[in-house]
Protein backbone atom coordinates (compact mmCIF):
# COMPACT_ATOMS: atom_id res chain seq x y z
CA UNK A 1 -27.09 94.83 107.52
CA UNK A 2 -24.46 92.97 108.99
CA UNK A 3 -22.98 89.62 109.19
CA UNK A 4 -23.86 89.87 113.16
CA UNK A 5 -27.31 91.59 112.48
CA UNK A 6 -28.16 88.92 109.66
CA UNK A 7 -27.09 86.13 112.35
CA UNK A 8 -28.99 88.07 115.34
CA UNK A 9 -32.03 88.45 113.11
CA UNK A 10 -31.71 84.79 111.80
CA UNK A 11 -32.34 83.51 115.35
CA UNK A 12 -34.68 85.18 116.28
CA UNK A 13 -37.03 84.65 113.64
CA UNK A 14 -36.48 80.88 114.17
CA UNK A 15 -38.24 80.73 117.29
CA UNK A 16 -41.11 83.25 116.00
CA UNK A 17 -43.08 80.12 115.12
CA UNK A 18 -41.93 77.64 118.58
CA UNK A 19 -44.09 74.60 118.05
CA UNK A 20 -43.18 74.69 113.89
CA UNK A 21 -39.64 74.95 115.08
CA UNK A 22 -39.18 72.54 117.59
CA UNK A 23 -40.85 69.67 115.12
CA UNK A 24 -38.55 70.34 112.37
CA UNK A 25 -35.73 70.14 115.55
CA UNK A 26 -37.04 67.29 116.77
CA UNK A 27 -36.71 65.34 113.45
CA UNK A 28 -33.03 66.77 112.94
CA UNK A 29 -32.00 65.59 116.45
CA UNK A 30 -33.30 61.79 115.99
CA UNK A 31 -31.48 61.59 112.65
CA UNK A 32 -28.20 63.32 114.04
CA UNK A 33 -28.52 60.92 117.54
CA UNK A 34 -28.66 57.76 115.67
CA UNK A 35 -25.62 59.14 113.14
CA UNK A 36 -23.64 59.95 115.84
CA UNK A 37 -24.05 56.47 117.47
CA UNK A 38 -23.71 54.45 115.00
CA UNK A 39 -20.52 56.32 114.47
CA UNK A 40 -19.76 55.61 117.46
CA UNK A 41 -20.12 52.01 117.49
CA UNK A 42 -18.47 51.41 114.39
CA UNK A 43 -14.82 53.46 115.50
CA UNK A 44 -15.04 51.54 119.14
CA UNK A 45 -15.51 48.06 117.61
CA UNK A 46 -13.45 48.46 114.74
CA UNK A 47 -10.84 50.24 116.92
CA UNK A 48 -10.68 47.01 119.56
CA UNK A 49 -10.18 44.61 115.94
CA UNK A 50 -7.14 47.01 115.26
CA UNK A 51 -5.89 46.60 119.11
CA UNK A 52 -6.26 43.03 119.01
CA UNK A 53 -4.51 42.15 115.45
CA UNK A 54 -1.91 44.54 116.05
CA UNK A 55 -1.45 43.15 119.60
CA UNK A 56 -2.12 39.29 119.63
CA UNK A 57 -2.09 38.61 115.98
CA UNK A 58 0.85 36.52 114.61
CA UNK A 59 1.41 38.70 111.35
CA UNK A 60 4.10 36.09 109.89
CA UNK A 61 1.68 32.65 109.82
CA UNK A 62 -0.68 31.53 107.35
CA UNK A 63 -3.78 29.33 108.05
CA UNK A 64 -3.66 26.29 105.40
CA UNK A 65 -6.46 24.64 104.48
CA UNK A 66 -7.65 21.93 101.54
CA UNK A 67 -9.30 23.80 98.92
CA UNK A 68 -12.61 21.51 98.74
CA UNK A 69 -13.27 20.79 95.25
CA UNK A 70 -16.50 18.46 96.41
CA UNK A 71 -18.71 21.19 97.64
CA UNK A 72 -21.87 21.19 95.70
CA UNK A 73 -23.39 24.52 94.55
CA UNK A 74 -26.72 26.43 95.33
CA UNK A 75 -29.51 23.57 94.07
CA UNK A 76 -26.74 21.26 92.73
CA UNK A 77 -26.95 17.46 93.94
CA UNK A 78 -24.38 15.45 95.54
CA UNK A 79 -20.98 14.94 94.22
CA UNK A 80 -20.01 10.80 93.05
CA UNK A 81 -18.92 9.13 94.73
CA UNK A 82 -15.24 7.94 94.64
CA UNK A 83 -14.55 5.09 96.46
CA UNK A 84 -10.55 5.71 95.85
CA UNK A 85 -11.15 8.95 97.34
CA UNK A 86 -12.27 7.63 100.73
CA UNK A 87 -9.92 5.48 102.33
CA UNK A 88 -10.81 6.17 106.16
CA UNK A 89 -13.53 6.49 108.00
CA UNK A 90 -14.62 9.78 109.97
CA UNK A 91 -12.44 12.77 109.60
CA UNK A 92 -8.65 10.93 109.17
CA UNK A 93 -7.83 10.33 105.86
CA UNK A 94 -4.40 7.76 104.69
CA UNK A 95 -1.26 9.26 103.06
CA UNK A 96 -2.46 8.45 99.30
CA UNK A 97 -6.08 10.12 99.70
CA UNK A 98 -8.77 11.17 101.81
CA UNK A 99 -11.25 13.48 101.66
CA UNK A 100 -10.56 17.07 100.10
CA UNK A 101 -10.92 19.01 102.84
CA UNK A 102 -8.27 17.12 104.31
CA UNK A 103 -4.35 17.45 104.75
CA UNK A 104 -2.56 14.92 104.49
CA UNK A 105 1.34 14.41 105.54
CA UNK A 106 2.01 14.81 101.59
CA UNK A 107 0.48 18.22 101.75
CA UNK A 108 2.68 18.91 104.78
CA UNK A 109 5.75 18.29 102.66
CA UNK A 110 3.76 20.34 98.96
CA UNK A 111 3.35 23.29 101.44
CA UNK A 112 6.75 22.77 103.16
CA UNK A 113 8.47 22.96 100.06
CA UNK A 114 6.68 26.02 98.28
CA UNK A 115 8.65 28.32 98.04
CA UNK A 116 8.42 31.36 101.01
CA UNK A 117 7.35 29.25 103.57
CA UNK A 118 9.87 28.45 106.21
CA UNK A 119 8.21 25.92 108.51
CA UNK A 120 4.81 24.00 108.41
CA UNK A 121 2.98 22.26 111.29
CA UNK A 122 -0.34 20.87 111.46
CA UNK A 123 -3.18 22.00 113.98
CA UNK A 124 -3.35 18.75 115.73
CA UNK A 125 -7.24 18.16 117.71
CA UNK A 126 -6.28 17.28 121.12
CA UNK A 127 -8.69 16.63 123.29
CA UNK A 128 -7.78 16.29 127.04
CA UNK A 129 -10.81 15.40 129.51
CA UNK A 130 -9.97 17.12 132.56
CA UNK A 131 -7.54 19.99 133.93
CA UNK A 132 -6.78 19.47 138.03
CA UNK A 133 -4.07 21.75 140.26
CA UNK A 134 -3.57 19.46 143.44
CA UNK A 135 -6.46 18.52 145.41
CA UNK A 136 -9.20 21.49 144.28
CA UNK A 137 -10.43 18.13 142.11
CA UNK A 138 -11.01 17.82 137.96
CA UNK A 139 -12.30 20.15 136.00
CA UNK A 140 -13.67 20.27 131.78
CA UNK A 141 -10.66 21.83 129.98
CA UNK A 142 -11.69 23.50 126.30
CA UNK A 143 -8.41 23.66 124.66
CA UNK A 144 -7.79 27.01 122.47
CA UNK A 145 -7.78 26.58 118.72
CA UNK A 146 -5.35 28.06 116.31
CA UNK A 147 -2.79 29.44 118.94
CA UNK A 148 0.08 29.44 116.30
CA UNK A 149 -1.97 31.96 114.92
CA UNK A 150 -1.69 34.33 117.16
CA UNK A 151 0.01 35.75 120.69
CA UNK A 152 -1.98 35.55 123.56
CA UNK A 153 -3.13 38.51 125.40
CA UNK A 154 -1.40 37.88 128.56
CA UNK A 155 -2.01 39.23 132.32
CA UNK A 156 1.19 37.45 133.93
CA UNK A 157 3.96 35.17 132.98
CA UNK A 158 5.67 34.42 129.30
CA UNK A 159 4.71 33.47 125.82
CA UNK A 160 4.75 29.52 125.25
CA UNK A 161 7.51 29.28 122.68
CA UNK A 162 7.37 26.66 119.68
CA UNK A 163 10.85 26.03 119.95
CA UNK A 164 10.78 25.13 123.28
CA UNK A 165 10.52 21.74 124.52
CA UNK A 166 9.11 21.57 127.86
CA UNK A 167 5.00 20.73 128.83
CA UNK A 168 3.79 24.12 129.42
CA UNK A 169 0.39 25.63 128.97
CA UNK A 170 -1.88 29.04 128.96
CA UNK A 171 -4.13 29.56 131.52
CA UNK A 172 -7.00 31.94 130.65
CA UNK A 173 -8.00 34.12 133.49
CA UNK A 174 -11.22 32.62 133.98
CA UNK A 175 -9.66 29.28 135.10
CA UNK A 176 -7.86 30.50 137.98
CA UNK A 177 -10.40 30.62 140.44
CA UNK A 178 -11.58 27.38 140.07
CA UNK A 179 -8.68 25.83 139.98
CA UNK A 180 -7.73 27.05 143.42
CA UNK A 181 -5.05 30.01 142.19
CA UNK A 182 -5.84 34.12 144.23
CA UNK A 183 -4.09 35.75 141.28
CA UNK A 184 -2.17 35.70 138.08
CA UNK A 185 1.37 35.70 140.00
CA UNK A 186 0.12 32.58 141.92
CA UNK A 187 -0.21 30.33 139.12
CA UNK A 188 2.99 31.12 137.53
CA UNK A 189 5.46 28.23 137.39
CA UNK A 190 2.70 25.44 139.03
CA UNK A 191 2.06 22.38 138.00
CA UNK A 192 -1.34 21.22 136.52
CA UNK A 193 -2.31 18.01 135.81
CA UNK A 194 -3.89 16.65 132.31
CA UNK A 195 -6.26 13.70 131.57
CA UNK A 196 -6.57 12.52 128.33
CA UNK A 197 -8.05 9.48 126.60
CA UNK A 198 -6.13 6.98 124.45
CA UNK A 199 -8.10 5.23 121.17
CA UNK A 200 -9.28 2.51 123.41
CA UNK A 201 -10.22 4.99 126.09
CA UNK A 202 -8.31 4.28 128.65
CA UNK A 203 -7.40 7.44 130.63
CA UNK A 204 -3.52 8.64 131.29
CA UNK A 205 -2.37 12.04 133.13
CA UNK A 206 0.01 14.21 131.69
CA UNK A 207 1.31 17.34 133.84
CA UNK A 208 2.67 20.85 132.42
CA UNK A 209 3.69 23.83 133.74
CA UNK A 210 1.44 27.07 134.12
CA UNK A 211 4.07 29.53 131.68
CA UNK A 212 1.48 32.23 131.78
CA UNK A 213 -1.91 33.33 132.10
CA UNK A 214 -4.01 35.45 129.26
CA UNK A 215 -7.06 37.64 128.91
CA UNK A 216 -9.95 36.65 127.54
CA UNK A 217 -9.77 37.83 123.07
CA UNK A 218 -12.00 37.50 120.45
CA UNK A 219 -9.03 35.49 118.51
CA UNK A 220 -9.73 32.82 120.63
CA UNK A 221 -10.50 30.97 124.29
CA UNK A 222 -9.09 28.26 126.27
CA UNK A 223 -5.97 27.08 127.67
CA UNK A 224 -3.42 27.18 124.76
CA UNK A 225 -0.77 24.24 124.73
CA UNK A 226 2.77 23.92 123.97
CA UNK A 227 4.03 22.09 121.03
CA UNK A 228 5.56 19.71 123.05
CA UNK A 229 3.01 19.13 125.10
CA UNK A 230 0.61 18.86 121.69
CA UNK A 231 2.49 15.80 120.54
CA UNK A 232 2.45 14.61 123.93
CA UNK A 233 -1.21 14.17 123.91
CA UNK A 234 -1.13 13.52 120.24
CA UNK A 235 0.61 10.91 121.05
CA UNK A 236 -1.48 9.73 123.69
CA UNK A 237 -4.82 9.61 121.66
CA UNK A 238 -3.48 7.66 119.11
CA UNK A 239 -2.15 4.67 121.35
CA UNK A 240 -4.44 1.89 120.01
CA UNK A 241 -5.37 3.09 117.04
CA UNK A 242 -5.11 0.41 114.40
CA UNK A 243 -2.69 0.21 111.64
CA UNK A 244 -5.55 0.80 108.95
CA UNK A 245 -6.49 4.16 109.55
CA UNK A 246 -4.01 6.97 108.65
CA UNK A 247 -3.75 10.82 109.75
CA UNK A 248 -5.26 13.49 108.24
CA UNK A 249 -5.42 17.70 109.57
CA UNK A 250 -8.00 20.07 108.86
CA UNK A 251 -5.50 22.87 109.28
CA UNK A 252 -1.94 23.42 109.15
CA UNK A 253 0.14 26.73 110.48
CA UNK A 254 3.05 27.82 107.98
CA UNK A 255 5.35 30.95 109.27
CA UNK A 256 6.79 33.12 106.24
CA UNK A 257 8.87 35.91 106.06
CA UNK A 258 7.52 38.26 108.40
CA UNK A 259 9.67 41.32 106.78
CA UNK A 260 7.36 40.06 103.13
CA UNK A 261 5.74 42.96 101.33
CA UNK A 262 2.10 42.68 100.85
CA UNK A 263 2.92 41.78 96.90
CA UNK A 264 5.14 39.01 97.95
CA UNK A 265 2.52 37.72 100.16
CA UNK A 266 -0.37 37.82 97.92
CA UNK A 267 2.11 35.79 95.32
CA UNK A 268 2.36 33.28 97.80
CA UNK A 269 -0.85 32.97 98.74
CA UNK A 270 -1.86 32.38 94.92
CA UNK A 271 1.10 29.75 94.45
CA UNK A 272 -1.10 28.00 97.38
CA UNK A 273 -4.00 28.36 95.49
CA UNK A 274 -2.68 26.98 92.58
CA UNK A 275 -1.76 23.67 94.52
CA UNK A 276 -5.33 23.57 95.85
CA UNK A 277 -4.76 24.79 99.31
CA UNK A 278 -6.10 28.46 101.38
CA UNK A 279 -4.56 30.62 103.15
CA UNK A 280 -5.27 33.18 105.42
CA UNK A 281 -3.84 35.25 107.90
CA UNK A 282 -5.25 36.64 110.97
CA UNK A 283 -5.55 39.96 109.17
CA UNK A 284 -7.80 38.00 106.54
CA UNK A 285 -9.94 36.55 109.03
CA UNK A 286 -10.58 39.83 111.30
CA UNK A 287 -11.27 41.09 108.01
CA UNK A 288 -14.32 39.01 108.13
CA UNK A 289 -15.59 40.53 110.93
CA UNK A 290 -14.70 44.51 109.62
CA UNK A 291 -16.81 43.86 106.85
CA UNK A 292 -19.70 42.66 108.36
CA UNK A 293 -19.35 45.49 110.74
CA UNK A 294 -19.18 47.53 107.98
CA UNK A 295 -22.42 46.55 106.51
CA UNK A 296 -24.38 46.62 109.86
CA UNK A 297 -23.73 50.43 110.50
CA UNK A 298 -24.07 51.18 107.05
CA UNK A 299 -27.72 49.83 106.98
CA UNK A 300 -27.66 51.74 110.74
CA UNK A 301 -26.59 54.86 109.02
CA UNK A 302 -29.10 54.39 106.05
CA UNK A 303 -32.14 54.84 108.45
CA UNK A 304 -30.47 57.67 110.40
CA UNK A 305 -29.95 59.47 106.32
CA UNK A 306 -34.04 58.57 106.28
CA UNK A 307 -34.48 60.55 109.04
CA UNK A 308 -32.58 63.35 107.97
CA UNK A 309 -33.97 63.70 105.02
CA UNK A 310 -37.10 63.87 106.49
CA UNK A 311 -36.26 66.52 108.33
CA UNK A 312 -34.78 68.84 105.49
CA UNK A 313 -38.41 68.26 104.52
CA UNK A 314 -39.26 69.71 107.62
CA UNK A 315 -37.25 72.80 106.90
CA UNK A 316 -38.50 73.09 103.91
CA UNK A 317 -41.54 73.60 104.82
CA UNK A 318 -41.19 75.36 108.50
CA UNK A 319 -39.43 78.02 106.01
CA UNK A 320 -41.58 77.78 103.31
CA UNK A 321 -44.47 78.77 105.61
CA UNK A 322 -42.18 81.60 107.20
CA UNK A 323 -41.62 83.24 103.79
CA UNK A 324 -45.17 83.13 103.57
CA UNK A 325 -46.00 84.87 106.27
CA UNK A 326 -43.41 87.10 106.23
CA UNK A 327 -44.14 88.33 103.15
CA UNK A 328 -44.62 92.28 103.49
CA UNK A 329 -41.99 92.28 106.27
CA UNK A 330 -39.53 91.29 103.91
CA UNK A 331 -40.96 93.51 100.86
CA UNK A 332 -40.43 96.47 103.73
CA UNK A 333 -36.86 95.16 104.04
CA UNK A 334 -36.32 95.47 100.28
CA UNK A 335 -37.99 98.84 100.00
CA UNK A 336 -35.75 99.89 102.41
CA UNK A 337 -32.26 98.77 100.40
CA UNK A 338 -32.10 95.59 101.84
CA UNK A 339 -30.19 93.58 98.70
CA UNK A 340 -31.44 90.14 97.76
CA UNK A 341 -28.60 88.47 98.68
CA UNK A 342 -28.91 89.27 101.97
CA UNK A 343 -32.39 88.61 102.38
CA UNK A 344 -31.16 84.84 101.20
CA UNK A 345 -28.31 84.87 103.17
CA UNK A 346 -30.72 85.93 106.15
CA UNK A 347 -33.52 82.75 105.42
CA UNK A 348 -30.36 80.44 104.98
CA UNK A 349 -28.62 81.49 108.58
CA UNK A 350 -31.99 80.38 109.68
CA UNK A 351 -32.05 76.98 108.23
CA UNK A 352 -28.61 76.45 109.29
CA UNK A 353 -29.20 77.66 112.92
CA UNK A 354 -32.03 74.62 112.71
CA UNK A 355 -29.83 72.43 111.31
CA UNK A 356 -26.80 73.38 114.21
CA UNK A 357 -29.10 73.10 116.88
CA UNK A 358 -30.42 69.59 116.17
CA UNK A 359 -27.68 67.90 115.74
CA UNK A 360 -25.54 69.99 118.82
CA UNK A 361 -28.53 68.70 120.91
CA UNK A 362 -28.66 64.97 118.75
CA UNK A 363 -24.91 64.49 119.21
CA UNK A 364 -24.72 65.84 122.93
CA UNK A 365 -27.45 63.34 123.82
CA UNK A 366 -25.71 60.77 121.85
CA UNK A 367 -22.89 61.15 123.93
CA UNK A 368 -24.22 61.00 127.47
CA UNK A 369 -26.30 57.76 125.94
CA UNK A 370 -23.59 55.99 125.04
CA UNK A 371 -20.98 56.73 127.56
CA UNK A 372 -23.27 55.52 130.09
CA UNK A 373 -24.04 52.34 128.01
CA UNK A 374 -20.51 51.58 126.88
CA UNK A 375 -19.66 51.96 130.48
CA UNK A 376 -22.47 49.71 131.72
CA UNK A 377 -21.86 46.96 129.11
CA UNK A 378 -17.71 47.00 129.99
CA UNK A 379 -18.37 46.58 133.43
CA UNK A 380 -21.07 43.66 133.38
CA UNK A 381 -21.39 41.59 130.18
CA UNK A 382 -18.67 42.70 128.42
CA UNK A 383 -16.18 42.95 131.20
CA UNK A 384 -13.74 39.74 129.84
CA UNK A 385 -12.90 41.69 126.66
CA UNK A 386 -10.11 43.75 128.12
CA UNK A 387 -9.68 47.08 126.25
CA UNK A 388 -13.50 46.63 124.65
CA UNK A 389 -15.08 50.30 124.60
CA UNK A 390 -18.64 49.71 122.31
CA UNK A 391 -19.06 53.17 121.69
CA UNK A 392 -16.18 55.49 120.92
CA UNK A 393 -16.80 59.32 120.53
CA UNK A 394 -14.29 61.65 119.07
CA UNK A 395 -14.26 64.99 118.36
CA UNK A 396 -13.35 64.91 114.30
CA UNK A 397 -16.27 62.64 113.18
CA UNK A 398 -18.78 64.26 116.12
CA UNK A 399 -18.29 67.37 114.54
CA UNK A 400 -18.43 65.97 110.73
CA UNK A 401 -21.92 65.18 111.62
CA UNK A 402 -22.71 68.31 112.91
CA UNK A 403 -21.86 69.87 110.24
CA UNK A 404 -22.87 67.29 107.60
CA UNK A 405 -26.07 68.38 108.93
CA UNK A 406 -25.94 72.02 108.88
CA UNK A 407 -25.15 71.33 104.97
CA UNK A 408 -28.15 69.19 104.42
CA UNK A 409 -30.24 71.93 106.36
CA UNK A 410 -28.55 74.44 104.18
CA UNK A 411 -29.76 72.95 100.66
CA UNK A 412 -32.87 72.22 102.38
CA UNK A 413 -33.16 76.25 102.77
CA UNK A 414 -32.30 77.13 99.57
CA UNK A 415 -35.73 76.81 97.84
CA UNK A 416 -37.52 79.16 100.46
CA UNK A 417 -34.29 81.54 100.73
CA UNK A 418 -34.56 81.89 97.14
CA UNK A 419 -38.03 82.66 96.82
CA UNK A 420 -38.13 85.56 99.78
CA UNK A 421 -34.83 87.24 98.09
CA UNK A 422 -36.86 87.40 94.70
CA UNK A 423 -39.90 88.92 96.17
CA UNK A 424 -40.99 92.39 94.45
CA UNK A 425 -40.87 94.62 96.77
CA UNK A 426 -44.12 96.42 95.88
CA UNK A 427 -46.12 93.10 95.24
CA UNK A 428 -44.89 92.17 98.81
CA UNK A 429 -45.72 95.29 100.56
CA UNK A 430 -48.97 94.97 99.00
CA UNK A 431 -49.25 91.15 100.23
CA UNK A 432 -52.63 90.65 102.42
């Protein structure tokens, strides 16, 4: 009997028992579908994170933080208070102290000076009331956070350069409608107008020029702001203030070499650590996200592997219950010369024809499923995160699956395959 006969015969006798045979399928195809989309989510998702480090991510500037040494633990109770700790009120702390999670212009210079870092600036929180382009009126601006951290994304126009000194801005593409602008090209090179509040609240305007305008990222929203025009508004805000209360920044940017090898960075990192501060890149922080990704379609993938193993116990049994009653036909094939070997290659083609034609079916449905979705989700809810595909089939892991799955359906047939290729052949043909 031949390879051909063996596979001929194999399929055959799958679909001698229909209903038996489609159950066991049925179970195969849910666990295979749910594989193959979770798959699916996890390469288009962790894909876009790849597009958008390697495109917008600035891969030469640290985040800096204070390393908070105050944070109580799990069921601890406050900290002490230290009243030479505090020396401002809210978030601003004075150049000899302030709260730990707080920069001071002394940590400016302790980072400035480490050694690896070229320049250091701190994220300064401006807060401008209103954005207006001629007479379309005001409008609430949210101003993007972190942009030295990464490039933006853009549809039209230039990067805002730190070395530049000229009021220029971001628009994100969202904005230009409302502000009165048809398309990108429009708002290139206009003039907007700012509003923003001093520390007694009285209100000044501040113009800029539109530089550029960006796509909507997951690195970040809102109109980004030059450095100039930062400082500007810094400025501004702090007109009034009185003498007693200092400065203090949550965050400060810090550029490096960008040609540093990942050993050279990870020393510098830990000389920041050692002088209490954090640092992270943008890498570090998308690799936030990758690992909670990660865990999600793992879990995902644990109840698809439920499902699959539930239906190996399927096959089991569908050929358990085919050796059964197939009993004299196969002590006939015996009797005839029929080897044992290939009667358990024959029982084993059949689980793995079941095990091929679940998950063909499980991935093909898969497929159509989430095309359509992906599609439906990057044209409607979705539609702002430019390059976005949720689901992402391709052929190498499709087939992995498929064939993952003709493996499991193989060792799932090797307990019946064994037992028809040691029937006796007399005790078979004798078999009532």
């Amino acid at each position: 009997m031949s390879i051909l006969d063996i596979l001929h015969a194999a399929v055959a006798n799958t679909f001698r028992s229909r209903l038996r045979t489609t159950l066991t399928v049925v179970a195969i195809f849910i666990g295979a579908c749910t594989l193959t989309l979770t798959n699916a989510i996890g390469t288009g998702i962790s894909g876009y994170l790849d597009v958008q480090l390697a495109s917008v991510g600035a891969p030469d500037v640290l985040s800096i933080s204070k390393t908070s040494t105050a944070a109580p633990g799990l069921g601890d109770g406050p900290a002490e208070y230290d009243p030479a700790a505090l020396t401002a009120s809210g978030a601003a702390a004075t150049e000899t102290g302030g709260p730990s999670a707080v920069l001071s212009p002394t940590d400016l210079n302790a980072i400035a000076d480490t050694d690896g870092i070229s320049d250091v600036n701190p994220v300064i929180a401006v807060t401008p009331r209103w954005i207006e382009y001629g007479e379309q009126g005001k409008y609430v601006i949210v101003v993007g956070a972190n942009s030295e951290m990464t490039k933006a994304d853009l549809a039209a126009g230039t990067q805002l350069q730190p070395s530049s000194s000229a009021n220029e801005v971001l628009l994100p593409a969202s904005y230009l409608a409302t502000l009165g602008f048809d398309n990108t090209e429009e708002a290139i090179g206009k003039t907007i107008s700012l509003g923003v509040a001093d520390y007694t609240g009285a209100m000044h305007e501040v113009t800029a020029t539109v530089a550029g305008v960006q796509n909507l990222t997951l690195l970040g929203v809102g109109v980004r702001l030059s450095r100039a025009l930062t400082d500007e508004l810094a400025a501004i805000q702090a007109t009034g203030k009185p003498d007693g209360v200092g400065t203090g920044y949550f965050l400060a940017t810090a550029r490096f070499d960008p040609a540093a090898t990942p050993n050279q960075l990870t020393a510098l990192k830990a000389d920041l650590a050692d002088q209490g501060y954090t640092a992270q890149t943008v890498a570090d922080q998308i690799g936030v996200f990758q690992t909670i990704l990660t865990g999600i379609i793992g879990v995902l993938n644990g109840f698809a592997g439920i499902a699959l193993i539930a239906a190996g116990v399927g096959i089991i049994n569908t050929l358990l219950m085919s050796v059964q009653e197939r009993t004299r036909e196969i002590g006939l094939m015996k009797a005839m010369g029929m080897s044992g070997r290939r009667v358990y290659a024959l029982f084993s083609t059949e689980a793995i024809f079941i095990g091929f034609l679940g998950s063909t079916l499980g991935a093909l449905v898969a497929i159509i499923i989430g095309t359509i979705v992906s599609t439906v989700l990057g044209n409607t809810i979705l539609s702002d995160l430019e390059g976005l595909q949720v689901m992402q089939f391709s052929p190498a892991p499709v087939a992995g699956i498929i064939l993952l799955v003709m493996l499991i359906a193989f060792l799932a047939g090797t307990l019946p395959a064994r037992r028809a290729a040691r029937q006796n052949p007399i005790d078979a043909l004798r078999y009532e």
